[in-house]
N, C-alpha and C. Protein backbone atom coordinates (compact mmCIF):
# COMPACT_ATOMS: atom_id res chain seq x y z
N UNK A 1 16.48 -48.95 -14.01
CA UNK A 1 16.26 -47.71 -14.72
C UNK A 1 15.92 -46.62 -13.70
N UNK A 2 16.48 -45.81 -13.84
CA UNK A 2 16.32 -44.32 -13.09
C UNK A 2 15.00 -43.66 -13.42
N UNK A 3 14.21 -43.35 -11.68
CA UNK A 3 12.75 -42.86 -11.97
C UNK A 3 13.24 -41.07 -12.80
N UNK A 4 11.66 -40.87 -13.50
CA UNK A 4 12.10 -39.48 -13.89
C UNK A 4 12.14 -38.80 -12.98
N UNK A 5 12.33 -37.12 -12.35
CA UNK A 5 12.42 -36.54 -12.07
C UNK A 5 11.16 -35.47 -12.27
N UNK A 6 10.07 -35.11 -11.01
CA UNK A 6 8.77 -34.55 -11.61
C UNK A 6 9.76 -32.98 -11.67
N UNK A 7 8.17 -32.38 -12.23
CA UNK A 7 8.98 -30.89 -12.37
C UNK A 7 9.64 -30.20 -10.87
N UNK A 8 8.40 -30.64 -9.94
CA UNK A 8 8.66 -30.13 -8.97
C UNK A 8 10.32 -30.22 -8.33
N UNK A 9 10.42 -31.47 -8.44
CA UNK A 9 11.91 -32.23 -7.80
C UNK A 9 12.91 -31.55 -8.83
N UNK A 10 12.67 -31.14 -10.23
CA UNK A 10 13.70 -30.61 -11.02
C UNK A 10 13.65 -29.39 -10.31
N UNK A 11 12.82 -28.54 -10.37
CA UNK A 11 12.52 -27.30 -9.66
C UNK A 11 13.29 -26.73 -8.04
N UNK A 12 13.23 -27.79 -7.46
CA UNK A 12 13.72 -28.05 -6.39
C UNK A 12 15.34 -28.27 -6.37
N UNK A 13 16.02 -29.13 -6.98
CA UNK A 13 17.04 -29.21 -7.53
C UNK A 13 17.63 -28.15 -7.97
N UNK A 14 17.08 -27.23 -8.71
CA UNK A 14 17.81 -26.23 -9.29
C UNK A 14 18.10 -25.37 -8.39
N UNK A 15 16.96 -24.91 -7.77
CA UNK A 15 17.19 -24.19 -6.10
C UNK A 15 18.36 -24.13 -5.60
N UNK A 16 18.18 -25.31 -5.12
CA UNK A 16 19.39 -25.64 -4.47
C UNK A 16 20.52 -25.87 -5.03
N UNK A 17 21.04 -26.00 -6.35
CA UNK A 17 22.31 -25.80 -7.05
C UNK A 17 22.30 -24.46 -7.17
N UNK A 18 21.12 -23.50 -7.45
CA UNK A 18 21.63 -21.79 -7.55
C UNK A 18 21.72 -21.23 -6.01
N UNK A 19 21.28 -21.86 -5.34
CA UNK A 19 21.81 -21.25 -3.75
C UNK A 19 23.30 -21.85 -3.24
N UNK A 20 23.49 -23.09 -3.64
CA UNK A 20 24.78 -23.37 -3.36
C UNK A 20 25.55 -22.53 -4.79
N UNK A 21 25.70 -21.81 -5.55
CA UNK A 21 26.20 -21.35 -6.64
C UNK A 21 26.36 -19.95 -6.35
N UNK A 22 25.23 -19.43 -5.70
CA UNK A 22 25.14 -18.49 -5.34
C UNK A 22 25.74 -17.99 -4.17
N UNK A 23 26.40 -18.47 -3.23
CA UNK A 23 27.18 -19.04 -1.94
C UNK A 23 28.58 -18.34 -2.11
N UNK A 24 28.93 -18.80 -4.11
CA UNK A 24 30.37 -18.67 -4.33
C UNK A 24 30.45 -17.17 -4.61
N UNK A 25 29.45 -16.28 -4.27
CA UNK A 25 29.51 -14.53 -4.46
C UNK A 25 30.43 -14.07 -3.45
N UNK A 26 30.62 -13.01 -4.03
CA UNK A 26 31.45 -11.82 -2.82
C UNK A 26 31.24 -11.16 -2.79
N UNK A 27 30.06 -10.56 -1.68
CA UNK A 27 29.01 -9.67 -1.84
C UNK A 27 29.54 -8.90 -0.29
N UNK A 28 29.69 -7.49 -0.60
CA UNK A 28 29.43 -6.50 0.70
C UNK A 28 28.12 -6.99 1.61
N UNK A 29 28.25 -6.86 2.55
CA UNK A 29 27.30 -6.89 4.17
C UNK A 29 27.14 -5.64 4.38
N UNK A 30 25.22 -5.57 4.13
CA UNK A 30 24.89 -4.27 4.73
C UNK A 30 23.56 -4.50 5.41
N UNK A 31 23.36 -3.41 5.92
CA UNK A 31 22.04 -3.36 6.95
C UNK A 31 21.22 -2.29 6.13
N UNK A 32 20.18 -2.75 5.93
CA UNK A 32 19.83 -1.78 5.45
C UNK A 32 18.18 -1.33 6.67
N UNK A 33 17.94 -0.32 6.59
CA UNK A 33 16.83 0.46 8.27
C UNK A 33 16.39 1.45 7.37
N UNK A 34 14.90 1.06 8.23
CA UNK A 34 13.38 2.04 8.20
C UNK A 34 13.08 2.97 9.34
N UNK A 35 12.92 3.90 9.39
CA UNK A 35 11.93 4.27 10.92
C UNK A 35 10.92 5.72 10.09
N UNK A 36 9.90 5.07 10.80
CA UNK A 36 8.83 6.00 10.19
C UNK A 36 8.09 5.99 10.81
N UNK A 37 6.42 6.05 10.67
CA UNK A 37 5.24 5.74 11.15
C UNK A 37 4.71 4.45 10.78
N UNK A 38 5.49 3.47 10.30
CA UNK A 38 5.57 2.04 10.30
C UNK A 38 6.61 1.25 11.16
N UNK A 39 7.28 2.49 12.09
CA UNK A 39 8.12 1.42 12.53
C UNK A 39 9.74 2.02 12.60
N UNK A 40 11.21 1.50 13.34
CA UNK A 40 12.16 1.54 13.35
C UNK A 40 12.35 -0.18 13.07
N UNK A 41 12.84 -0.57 11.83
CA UNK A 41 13.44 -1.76 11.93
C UNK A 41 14.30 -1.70 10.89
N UNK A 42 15.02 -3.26 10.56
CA UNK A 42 16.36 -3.18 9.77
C UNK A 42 16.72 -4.32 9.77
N UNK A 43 17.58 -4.49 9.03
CA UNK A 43 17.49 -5.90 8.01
C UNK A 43 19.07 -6.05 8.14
N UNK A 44 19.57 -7.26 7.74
CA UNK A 44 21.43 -7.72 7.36
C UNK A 44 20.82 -8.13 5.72
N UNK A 45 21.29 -6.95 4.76
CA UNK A 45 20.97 -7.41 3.39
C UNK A 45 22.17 -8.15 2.28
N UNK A 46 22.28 -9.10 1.37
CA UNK A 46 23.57 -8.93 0.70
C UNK A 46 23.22 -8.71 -0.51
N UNK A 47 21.85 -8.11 -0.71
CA UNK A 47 21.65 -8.00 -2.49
C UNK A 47 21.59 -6.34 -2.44
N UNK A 48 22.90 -5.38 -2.80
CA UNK A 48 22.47 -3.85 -2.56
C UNK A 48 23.63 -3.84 -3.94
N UNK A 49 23.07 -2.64 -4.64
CA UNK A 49 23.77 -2.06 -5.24
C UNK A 49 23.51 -0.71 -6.12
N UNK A 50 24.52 -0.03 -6.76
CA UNK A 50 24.37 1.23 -7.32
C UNK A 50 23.58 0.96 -8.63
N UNK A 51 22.81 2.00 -9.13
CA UNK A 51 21.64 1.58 -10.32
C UNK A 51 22.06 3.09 -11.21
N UNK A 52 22.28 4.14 -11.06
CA UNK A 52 22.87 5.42 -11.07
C UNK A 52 23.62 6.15 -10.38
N UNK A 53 24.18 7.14 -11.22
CA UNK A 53 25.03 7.81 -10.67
C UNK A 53 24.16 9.50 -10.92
N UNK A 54 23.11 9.28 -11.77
CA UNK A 54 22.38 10.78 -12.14
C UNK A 54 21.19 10.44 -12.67
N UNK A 55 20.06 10.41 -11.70
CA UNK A 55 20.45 10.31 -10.35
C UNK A 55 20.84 9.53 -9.37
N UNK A 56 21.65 9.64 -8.60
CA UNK A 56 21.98 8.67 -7.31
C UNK A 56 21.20 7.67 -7.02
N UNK A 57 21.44 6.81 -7.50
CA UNK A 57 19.78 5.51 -6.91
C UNK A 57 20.60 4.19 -6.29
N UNK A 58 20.19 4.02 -5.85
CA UNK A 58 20.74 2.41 -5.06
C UNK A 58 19.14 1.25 -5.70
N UNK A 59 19.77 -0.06 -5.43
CA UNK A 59 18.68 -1.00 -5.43
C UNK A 59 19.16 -1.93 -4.24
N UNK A 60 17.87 -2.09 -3.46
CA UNK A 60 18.03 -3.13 -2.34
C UNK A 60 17.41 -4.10 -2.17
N UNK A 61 17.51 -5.65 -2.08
CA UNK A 61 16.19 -6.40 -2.29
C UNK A 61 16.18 -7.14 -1.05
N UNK A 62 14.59 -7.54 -0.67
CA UNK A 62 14.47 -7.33 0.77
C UNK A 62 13.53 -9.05 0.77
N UNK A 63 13.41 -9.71 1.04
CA UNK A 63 12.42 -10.42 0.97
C UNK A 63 11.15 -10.30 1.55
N UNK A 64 9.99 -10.27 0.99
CA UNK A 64 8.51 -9.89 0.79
C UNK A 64 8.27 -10.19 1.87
N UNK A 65 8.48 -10.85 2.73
CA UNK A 65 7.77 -12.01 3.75
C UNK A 65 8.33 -10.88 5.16
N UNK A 66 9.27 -10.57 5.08
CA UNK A 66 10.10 -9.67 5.98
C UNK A 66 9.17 -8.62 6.43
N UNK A 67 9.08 -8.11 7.67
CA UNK A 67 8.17 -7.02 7.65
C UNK A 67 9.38 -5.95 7.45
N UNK A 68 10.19 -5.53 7.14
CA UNK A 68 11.21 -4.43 6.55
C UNK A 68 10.56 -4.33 5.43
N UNK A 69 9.93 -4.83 4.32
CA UNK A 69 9.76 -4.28 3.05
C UNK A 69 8.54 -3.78 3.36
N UNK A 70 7.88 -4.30 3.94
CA UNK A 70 6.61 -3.64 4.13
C UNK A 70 6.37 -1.95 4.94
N UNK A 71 7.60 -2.37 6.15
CA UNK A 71 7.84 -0.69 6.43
C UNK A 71 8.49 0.14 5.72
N UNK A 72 9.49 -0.32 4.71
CA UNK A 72 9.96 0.96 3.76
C UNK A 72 9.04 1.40 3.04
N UNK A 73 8.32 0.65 2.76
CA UNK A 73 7.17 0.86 1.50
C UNK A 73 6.30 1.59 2.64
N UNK A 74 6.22 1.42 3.35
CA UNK A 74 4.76 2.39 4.41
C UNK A 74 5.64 4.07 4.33
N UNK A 75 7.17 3.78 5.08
CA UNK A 75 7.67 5.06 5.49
C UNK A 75 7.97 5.88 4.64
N UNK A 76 8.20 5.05 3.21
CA UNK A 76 8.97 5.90 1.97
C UNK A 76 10.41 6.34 1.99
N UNK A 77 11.23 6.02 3.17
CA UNK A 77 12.87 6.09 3.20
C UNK A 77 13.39 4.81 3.94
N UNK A 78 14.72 4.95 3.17
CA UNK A 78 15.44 3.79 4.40
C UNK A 78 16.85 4.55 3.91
N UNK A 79 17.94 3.71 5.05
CA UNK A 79 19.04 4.26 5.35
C UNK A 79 19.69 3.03 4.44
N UNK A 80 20.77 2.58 4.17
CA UNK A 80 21.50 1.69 3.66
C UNK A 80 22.86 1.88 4.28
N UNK A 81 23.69 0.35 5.07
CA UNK A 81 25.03 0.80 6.02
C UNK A 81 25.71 -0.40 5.26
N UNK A 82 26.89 0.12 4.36
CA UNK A 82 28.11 -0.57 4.45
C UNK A 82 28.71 -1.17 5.37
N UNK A 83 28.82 -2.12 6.04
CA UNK A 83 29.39 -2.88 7.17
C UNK A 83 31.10 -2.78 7.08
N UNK A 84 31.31 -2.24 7.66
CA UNK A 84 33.14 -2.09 8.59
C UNK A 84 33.28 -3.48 8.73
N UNK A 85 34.81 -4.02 7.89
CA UNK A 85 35.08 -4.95 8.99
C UNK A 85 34.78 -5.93 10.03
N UNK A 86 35.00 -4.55 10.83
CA UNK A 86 34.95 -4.87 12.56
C UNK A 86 33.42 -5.07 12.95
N UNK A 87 32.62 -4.97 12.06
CA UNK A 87 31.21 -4.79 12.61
C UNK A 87 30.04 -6.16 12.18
N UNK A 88 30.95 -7.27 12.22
CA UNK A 88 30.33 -8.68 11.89
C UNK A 88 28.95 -8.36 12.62
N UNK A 89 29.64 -8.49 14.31
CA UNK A 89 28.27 -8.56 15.41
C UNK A 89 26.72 -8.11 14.60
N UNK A 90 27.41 -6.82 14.55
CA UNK A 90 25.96 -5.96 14.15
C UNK A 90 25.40 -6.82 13.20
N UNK A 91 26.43 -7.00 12.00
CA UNK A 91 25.42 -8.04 10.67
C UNK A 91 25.15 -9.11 11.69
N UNK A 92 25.55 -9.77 12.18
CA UNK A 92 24.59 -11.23 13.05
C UNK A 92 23.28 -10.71 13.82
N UNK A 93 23.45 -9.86 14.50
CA UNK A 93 22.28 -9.17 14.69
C UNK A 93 20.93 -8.69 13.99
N UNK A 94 22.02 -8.09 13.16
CA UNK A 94 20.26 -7.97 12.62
C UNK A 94 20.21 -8.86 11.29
N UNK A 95 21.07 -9.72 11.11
CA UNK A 95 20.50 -11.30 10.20
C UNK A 95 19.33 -12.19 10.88
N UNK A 96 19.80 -11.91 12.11
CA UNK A 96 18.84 -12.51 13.47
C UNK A 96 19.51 -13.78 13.65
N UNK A 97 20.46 -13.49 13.94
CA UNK A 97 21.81 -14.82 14.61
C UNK A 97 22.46 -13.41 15.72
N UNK A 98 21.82 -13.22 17.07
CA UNK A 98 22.60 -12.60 17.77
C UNK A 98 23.33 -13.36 18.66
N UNK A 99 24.83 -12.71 18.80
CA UNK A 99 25.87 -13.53 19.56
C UNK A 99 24.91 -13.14 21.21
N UNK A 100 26.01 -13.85 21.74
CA UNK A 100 25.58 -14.23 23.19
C UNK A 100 25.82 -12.43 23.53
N UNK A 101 24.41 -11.59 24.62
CA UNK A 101 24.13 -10.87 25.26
C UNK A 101 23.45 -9.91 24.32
N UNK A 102 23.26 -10.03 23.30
CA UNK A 102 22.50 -9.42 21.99
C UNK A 102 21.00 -9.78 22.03
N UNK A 103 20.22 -8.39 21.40
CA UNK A 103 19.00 -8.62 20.89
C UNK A 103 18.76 -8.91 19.49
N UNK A 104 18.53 -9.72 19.19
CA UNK A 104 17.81 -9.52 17.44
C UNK A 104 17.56 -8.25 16.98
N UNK A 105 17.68 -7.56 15.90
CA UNK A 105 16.78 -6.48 15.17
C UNK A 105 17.13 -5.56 16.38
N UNK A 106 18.15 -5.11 17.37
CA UNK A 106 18.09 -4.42 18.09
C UNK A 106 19.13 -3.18 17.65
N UNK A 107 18.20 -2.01 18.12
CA UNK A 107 18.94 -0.88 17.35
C UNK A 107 19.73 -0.60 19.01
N UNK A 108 20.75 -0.40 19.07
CA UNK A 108 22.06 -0.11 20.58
C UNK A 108 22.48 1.43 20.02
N UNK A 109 21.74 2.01 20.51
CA UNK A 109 22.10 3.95 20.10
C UNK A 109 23.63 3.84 19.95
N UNK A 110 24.25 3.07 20.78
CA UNK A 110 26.67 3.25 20.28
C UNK A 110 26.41 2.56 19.20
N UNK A 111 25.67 1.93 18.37
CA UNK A 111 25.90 1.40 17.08
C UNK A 111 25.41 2.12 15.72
N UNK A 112 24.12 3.35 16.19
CA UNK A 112 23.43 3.66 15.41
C UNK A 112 23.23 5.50 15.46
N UNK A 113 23.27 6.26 14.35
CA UNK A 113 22.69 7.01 14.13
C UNK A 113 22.09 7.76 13.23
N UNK A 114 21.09 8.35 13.61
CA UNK A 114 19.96 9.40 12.61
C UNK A 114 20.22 10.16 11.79
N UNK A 115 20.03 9.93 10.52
CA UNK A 115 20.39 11.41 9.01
C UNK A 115 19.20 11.03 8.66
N UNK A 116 17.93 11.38 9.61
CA UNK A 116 16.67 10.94 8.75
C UNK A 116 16.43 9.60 8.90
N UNK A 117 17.60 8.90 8.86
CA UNK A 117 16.99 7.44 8.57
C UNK A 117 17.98 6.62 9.94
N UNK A 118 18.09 5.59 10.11
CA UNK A 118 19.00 4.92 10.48
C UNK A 118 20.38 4.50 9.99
N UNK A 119 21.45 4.98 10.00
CA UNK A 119 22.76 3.96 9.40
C UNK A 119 23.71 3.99 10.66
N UNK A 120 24.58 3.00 10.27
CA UNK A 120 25.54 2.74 11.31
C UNK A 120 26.95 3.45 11.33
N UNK A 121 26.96 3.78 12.87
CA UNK A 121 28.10 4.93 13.40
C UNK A 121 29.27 4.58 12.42
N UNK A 122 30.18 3.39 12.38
CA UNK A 122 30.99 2.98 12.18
C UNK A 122 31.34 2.07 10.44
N UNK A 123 30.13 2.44 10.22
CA UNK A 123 30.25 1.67 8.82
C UNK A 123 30.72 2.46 7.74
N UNK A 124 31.34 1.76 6.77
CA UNK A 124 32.16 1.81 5.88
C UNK A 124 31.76 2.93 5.00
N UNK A 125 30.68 2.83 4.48
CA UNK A 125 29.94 3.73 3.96
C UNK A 125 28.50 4.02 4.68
N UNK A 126 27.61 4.76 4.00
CA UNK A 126 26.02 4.87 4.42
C UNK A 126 25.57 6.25 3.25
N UNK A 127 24.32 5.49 3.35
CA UNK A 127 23.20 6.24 2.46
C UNK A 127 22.03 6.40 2.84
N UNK A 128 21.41 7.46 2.73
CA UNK A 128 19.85 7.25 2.89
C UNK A 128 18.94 7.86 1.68
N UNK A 129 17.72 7.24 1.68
CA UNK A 129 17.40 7.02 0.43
C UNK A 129 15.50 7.33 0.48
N UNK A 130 15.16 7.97 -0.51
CA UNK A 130 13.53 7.81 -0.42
C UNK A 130 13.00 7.18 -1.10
N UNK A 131 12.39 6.10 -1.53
CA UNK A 131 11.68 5.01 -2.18
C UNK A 131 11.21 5.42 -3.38
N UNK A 132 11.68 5.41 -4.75
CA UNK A 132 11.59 5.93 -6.27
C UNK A 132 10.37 4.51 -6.15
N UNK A 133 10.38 3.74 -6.47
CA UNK A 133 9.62 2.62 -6.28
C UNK A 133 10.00 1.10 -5.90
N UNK A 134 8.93 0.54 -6.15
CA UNK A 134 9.31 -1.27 -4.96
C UNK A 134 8.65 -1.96 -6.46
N UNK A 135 9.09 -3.09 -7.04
CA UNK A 135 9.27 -4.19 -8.09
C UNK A 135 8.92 -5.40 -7.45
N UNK A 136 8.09 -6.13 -7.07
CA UNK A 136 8.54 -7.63 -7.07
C UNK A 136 8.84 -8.45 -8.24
N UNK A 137 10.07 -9.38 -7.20
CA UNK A 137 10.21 -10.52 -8.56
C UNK A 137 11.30 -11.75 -7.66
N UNK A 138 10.30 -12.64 -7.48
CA UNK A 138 9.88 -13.59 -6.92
C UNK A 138 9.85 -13.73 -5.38
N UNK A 139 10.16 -14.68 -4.82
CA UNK A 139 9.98 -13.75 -3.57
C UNK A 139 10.67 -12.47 -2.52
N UNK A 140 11.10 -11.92 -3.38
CA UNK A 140 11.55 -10.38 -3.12
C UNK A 140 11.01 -8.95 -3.60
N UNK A 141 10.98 -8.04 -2.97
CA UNK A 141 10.67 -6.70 -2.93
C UNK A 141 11.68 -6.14 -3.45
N UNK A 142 12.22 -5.66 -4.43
CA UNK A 142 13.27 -4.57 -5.50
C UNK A 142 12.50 -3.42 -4.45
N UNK A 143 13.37 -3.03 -4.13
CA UNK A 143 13.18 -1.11 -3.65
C UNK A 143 14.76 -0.71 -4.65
N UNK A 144 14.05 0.25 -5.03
CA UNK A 144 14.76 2.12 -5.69
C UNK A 144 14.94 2.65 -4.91
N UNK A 145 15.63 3.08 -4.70
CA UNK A 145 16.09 4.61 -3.66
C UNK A 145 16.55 5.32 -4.11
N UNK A 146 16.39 6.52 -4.70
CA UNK A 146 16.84 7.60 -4.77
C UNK A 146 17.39 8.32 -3.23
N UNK A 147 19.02 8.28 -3.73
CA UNK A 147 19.81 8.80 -2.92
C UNK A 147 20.45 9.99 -1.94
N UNK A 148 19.12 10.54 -1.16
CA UNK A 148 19.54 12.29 -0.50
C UNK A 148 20.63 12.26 0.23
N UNK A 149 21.46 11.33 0.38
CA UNK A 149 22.77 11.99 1.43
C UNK A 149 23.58 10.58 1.28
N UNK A 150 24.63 10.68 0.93
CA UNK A 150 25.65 9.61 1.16
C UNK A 150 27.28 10.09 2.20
N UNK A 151 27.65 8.88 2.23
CA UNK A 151 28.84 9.32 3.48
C UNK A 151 30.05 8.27 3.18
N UNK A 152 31.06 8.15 3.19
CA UNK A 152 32.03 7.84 3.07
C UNK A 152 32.53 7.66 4.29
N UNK A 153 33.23 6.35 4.95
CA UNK A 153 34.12 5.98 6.11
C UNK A 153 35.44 5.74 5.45
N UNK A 154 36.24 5.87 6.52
CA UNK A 154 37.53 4.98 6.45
C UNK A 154 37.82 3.73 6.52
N UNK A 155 36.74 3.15 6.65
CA UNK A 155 37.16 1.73 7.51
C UNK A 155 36.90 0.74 6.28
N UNK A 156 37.89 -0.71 6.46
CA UNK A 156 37.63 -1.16 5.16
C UNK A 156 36.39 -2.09 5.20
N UNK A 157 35.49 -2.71 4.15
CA UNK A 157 34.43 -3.24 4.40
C UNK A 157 33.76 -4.39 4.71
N UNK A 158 33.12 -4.74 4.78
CA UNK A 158 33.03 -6.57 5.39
C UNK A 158 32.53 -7.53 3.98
N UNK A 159 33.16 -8.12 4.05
CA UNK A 159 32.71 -9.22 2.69
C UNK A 159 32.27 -10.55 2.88
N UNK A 160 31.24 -11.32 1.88
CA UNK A 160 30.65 -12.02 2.57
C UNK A 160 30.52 -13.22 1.52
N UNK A 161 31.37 -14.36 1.69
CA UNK A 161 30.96 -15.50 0.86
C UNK A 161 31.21 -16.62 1.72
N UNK A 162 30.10 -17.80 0.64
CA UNK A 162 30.65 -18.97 1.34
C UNK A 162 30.19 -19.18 2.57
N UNK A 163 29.04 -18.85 3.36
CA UNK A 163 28.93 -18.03 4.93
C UNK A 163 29.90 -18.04 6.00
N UNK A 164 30.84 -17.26 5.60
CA UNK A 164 32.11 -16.51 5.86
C UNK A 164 31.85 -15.25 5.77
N UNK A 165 32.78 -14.79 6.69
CA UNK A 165 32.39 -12.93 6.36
C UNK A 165 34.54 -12.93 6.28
N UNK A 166 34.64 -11.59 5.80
CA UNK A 166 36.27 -11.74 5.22
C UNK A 166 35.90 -9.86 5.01
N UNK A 167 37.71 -9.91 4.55
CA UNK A 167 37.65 -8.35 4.23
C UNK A 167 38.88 -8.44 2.99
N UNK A 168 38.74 -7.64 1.99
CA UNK A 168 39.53 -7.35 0.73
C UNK A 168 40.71 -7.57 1.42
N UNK A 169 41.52 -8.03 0.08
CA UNK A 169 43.12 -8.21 0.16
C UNK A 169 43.27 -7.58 -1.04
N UNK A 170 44.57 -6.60 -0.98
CA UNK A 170 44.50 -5.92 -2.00
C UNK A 170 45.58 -7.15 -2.96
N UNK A 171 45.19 -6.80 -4.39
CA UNK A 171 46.27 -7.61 -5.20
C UNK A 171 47.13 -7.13 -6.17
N UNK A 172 47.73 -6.81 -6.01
CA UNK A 172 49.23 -5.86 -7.02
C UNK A 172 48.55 -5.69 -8.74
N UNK A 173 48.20 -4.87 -8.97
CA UNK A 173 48.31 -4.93 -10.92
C UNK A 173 49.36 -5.63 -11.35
N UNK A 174 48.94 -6.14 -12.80
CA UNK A 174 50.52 -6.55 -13.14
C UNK A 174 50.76 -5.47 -14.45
């Protein structure tokens, strides 16, 4: 006879079927950066998205434990960068998997510049944002941003499943 299963081990179990479940997303790669009087730092996020259009709000969720949530919440802005493509490195970087001759969390001025906040030269899109408010719910920090400046690139964007990074294929309507 098969032992039961305590809650914990069910608990545990589920975890790990919604992280492997969760795996099968196709989620944009972005960075999302603080610099304030708490700090210049920045994150490789894959939970970002639009919440309005009036007003402009983004939602970004950061995990609590991270000192990034703790400096947006000190500085009251962060930048948000659509990842290009071409710009894996940077997401390994600041995921904190830097390839060989890389710093972790390292801001490289040819990768980065200032609208107030931090976003990246080359990325797909970018936003910067002032902190409407921060939510927890579970171990993550929900930040609001209300949206003062957005930007549009050319470049197409980096996609991320499966831990694979990939880029859109377009597919014909029928």
């Amino acid at each position: 006879m098969a032992a039961m299963r305590t809650s914990e081990e069910t608990a545990e179990a589920l975890r790990g079927a919604f992280v492997e479940a969760m795996g099968r997303a196709v989620t944009g790669v972005t960075i999302v950066a603080t610099d304030g009087p708490a700090g210049r730092l920045g994150q490789t996020v894959s939970a970002m998205c639009s919440v309005s259009a009036e007003p402009p709000t983004l939602l970004v969720c950061v995990n609590r434990r991270s000192p990034l949530a703790a400096a947006v919440a000190a500085n009251g802005w962060f930048g948000v960068s659509i990842l290009a493509a071409s710009q894996t490195r940077l997401s390994q970087r600041f995921a904190g998997r830097p390839e060989d001759g890389d710093e972790a969390y390292a801001f490289d001025p040819a990768d980065w510049h200032l609208h107030g906040q931090p976003v990246a030269s080359a990325a797909s899109a970018s936003f910067v944002c002032a902190v409407d408010r921060v939510v927890d719910s579970g171990t993550h920090a929900v930040l609001f941003g209300t949206v003062v400046e957005a930007a549009a690139g050319e470049a197409t964007a980096l996609l991320y499943s499966r831990r694979s990074y990939g880029r859109p294929a377009l597919v014909a309507a029928r």
